[in-house]
N, C-alpha and C. Protein backbone atom coordinates (compact mmCIF):
# COMPACT_ATOMS: atom_id res chain seq x y z
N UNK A 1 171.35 112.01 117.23
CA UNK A 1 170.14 112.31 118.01
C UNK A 1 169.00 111.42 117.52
N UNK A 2 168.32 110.97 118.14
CA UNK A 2 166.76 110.00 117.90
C UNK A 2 165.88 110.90 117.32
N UNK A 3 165.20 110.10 116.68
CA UNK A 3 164.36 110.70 115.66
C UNK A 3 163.11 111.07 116.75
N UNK A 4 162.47 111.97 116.60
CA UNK A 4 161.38 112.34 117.44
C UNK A 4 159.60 112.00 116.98
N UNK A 5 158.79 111.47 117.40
CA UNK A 5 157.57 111.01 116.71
C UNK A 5 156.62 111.30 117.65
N UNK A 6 155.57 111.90 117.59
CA UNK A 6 154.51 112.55 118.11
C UNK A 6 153.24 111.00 118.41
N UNK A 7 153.64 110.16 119.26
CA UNK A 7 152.83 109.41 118.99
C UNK A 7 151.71 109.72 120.15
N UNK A 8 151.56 110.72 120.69
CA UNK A 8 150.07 111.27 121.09
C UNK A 8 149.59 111.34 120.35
N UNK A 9 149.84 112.39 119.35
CA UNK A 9 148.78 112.81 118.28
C UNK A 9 148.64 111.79 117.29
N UNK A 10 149.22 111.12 117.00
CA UNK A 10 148.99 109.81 116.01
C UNK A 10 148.20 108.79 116.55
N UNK A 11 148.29 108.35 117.84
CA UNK A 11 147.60 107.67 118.69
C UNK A 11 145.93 108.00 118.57
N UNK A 12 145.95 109.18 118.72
CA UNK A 12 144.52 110.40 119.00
C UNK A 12 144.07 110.28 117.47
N UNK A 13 145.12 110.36 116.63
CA UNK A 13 144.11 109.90 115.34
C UNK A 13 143.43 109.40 115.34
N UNK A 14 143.96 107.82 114.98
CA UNK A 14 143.82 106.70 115.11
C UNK A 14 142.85 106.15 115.66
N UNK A 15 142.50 106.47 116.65
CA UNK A 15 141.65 106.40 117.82
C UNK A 15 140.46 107.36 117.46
N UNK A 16 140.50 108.51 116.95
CA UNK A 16 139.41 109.40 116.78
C UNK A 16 138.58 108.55 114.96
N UNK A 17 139.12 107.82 114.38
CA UNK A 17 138.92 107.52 113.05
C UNK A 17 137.88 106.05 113.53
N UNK A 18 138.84 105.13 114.29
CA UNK A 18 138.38 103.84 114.58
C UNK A 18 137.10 103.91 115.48
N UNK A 19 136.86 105.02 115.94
CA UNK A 19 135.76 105.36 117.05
C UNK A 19 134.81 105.63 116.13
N UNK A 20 135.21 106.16 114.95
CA UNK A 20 133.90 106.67 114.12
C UNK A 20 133.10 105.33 113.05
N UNK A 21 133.98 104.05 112.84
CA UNK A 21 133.79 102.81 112.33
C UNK A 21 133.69 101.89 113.54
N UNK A 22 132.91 101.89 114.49
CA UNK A 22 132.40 101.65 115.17
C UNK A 22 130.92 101.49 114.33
N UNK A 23 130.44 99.40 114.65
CA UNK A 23 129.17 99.45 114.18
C UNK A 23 129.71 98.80 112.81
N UNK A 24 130.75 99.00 111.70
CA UNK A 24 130.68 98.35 110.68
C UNK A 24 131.19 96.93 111.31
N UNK A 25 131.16 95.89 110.24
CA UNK A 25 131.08 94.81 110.31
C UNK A 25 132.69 94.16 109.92
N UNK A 26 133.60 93.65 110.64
CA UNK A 26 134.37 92.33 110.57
C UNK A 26 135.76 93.71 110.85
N UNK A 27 136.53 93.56 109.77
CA UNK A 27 137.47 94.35 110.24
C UNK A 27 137.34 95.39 109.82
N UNK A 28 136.59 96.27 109.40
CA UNK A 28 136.18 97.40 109.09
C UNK A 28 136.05 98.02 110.50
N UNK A 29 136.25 97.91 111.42
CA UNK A 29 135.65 97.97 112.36
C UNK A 29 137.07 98.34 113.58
N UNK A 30 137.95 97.24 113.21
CA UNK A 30 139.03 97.40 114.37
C UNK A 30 140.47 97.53 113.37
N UNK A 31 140.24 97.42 112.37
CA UNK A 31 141.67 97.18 111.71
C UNK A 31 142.26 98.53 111.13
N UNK A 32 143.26 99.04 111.46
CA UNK A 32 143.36 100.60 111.35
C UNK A 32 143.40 100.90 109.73
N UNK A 33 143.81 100.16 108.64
CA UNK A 33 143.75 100.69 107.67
C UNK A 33 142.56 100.16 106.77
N UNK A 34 142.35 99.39 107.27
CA UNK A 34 140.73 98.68 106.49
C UNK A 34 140.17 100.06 106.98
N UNK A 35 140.02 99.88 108.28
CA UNK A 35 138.91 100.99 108.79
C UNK A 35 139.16 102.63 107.95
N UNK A 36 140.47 102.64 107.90
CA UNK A 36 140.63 104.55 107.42
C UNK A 36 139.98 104.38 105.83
N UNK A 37 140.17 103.21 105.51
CA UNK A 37 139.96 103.40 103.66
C UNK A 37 137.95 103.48 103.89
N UNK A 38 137.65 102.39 104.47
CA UNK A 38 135.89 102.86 104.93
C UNK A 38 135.59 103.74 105.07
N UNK A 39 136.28 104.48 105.95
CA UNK A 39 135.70 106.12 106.46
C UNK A 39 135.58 106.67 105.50
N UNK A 40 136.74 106.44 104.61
CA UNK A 40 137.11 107.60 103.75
C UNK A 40 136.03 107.93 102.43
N UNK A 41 135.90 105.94 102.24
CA UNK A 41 135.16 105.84 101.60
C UNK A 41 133.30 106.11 101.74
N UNK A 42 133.08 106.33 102.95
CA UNK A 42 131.86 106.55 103.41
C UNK A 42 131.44 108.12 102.95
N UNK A 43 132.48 108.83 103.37
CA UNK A 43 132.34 109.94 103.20
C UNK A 43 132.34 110.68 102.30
N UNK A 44 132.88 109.96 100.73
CA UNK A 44 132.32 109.78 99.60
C UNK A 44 130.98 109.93 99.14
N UNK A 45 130.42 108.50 99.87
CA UNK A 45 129.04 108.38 99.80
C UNK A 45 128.15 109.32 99.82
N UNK A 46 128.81 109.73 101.50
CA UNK A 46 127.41 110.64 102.43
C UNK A 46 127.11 112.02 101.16
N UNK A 47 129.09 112.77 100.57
CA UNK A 47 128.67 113.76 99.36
C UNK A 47 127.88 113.66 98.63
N UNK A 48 127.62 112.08 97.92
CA UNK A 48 127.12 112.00 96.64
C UNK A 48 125.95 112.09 97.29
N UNK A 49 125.32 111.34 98.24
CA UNK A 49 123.68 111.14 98.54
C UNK A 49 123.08 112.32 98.85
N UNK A 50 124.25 113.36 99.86
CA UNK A 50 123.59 114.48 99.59
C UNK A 50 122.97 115.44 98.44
N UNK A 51 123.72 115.26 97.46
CA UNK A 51 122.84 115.47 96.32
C UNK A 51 121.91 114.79 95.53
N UNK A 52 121.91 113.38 95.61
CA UNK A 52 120.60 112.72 95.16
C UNK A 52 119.46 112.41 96.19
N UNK A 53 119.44 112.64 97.18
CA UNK A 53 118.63 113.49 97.97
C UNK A 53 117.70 114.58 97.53
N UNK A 54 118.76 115.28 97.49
CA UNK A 54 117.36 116.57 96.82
C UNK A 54 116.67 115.97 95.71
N UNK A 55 117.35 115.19 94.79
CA UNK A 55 116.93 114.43 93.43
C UNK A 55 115.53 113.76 93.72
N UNK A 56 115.74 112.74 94.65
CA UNK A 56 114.59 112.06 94.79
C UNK A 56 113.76 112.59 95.70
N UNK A 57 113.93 113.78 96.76
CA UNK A 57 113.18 114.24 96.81
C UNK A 57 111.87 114.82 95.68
N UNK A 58 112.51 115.82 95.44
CA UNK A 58 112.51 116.54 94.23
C UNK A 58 111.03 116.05 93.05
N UNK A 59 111.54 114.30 92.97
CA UNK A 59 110.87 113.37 92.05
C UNK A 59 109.91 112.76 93.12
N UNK A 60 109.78 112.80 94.11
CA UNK A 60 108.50 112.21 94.91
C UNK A 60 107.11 113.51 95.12
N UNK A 61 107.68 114.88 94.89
CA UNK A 61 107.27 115.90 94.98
C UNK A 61 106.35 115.90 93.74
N UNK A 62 107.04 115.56 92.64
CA UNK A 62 106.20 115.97 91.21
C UNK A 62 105.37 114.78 90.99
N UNK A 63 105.64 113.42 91.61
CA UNK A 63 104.63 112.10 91.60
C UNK A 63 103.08 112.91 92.01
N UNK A 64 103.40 113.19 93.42
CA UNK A 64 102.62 113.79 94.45
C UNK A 64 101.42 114.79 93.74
N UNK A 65 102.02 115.53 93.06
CA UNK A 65 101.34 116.65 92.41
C UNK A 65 101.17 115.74 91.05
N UNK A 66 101.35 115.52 90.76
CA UNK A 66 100.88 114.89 89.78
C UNK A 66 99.74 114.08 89.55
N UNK A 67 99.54 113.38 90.88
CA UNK A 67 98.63 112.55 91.11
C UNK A 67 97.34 113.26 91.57
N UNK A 68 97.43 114.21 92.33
CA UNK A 68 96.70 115.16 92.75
C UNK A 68 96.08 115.93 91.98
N UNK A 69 97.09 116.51 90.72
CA UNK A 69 96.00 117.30 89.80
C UNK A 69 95.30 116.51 88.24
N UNK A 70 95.89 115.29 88.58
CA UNK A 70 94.73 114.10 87.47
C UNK A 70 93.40 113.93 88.45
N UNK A 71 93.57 114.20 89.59
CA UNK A 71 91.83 113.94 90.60
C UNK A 71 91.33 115.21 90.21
N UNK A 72 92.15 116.24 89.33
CA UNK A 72 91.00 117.57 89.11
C UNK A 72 91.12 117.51 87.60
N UNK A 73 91.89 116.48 86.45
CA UNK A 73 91.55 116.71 85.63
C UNK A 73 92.50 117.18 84.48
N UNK A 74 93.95 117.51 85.54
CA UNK A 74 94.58 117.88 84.66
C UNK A 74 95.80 117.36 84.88
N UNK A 75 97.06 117.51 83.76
CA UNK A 75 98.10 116.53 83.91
C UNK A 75 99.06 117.40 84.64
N UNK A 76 100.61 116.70 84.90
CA UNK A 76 101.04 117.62 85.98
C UNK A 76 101.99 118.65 85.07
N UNK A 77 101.93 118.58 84.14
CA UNK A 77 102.63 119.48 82.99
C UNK A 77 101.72 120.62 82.69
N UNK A 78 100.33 120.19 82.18
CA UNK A 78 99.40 121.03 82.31
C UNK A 78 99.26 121.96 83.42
N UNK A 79 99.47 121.74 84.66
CA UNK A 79 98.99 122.24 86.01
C UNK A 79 100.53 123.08 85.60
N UNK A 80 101.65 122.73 85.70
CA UNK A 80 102.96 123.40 86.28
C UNK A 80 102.83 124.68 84.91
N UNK A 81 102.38 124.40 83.46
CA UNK A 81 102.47 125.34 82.77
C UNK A 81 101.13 126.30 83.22
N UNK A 82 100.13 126.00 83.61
CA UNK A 82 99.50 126.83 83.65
C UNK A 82 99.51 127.75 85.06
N UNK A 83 100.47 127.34 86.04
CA UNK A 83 100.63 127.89 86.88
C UNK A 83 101.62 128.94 87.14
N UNK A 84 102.90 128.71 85.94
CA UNK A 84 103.61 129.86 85.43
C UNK A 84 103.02 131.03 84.58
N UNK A 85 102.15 130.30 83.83
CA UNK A 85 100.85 131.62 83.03
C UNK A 85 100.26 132.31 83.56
N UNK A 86 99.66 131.96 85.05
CA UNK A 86 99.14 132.93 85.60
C UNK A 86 100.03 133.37 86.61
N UNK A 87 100.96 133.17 86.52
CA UNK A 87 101.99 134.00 87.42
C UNK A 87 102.38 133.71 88.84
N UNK A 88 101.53 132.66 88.96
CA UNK A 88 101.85 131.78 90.57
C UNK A 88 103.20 131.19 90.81
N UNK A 89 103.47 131.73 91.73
CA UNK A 89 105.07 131.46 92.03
C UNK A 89 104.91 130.37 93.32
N UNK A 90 105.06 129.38 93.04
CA UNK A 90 104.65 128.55 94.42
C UNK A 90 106.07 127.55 94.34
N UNK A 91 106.69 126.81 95.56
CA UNK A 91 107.53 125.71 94.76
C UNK A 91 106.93 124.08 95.12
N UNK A 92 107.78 123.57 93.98
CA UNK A 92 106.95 121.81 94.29
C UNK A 92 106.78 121.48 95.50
N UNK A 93 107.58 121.51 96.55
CA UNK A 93 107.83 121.22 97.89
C UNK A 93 106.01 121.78 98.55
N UNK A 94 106.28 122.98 98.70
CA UNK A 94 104.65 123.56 98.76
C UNK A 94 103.57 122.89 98.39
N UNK A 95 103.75 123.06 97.07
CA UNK A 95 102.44 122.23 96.01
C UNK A 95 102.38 121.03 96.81
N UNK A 96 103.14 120.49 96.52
CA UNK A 96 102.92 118.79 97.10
C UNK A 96 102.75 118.64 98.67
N UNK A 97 103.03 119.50 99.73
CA UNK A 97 102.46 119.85 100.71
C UNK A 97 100.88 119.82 101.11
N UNK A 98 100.25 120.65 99.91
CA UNK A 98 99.36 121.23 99.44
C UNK A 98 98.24 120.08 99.19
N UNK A 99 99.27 119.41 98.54
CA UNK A 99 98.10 117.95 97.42
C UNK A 99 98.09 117.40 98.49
N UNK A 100 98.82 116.99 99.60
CA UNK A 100 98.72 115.89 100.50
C UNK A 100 97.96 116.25 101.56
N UNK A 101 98.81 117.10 102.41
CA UNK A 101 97.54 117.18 103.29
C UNK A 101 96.60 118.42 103.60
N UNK A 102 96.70 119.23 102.48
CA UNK A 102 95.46 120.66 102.36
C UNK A 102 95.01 120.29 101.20
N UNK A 103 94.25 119.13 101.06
CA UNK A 103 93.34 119.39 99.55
C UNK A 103 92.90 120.54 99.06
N UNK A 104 91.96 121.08 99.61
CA UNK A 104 91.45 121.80 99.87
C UNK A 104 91.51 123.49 99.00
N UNK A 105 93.10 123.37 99.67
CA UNK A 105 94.09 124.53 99.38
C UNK A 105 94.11 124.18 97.79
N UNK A 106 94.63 123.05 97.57
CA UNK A 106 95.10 122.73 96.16
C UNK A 106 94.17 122.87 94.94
N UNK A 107 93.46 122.39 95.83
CA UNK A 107 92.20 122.51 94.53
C UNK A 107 91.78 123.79 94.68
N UNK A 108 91.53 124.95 95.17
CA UNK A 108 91.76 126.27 95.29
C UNK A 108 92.46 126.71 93.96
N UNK A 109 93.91 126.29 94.38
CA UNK A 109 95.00 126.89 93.09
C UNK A 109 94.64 126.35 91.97
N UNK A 110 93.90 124.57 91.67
CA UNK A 110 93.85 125.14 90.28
C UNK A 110 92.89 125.50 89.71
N UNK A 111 91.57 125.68 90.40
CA UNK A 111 90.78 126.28 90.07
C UNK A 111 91.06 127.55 89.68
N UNK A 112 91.85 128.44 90.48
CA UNK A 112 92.77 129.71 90.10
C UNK A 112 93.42 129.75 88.60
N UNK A 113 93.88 128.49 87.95
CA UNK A 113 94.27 128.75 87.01
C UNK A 113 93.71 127.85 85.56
N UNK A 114 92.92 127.25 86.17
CA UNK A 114 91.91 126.58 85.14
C UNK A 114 91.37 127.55 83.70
């Protein structure tokens, strides 16, 4: 008896993988196993960046505030400890919200904990 091979669904792979390397450059692009090792390898990437993402978020947040509470005087270590002392529960994301475009607000809080 002949061996039986599903080449719909292998076809439909194939086709669903090479559709997604669409846009890279030379044979990354049309060559079925260049292209699967790219994907594969992309998708690598996209994991890792998702977590250094929050990272550099994270570190543009404390620049932000940082810079913001040397215009009142104080450093951003100073500001973050004295804002746990008085019990303000705020997060960087906020704060630096805050410094950028509610001055206002900000200088509020550390006057609050000055």
């Amino acid at each position: 008896m002949p061996r039986s091979v599903n080449h719909v669904a292998s076809r439909a792979k194939r086709k669903r993988i090479l559709k997604l390397t669409r846009g890279y450059f030379g044979a990354r692009k049309n060559v079925w196993t260049v292209a699967k090792n790219t994907w594969e390898k992309g998708l690598t990437y996209a994991y890792r960046d998702r977590k250094n993402k929050k990272r550099s978020f994270r570190a543009l947040w404390i620049q932000r505030i940082n810079a913001a509470a040397r215009l009142e005087g104080m450093s951003y270590s100073q500001l973050m400890g004295a804002l746990h002392k008085a019990g303000i529960e705020i997060n960087r994301k906020v704060l630096a919200d805050l410094a950028m475009n509610h001055t206002e607000a900000f200088k509020a809080i550390v006057a609050k904990v000055k």
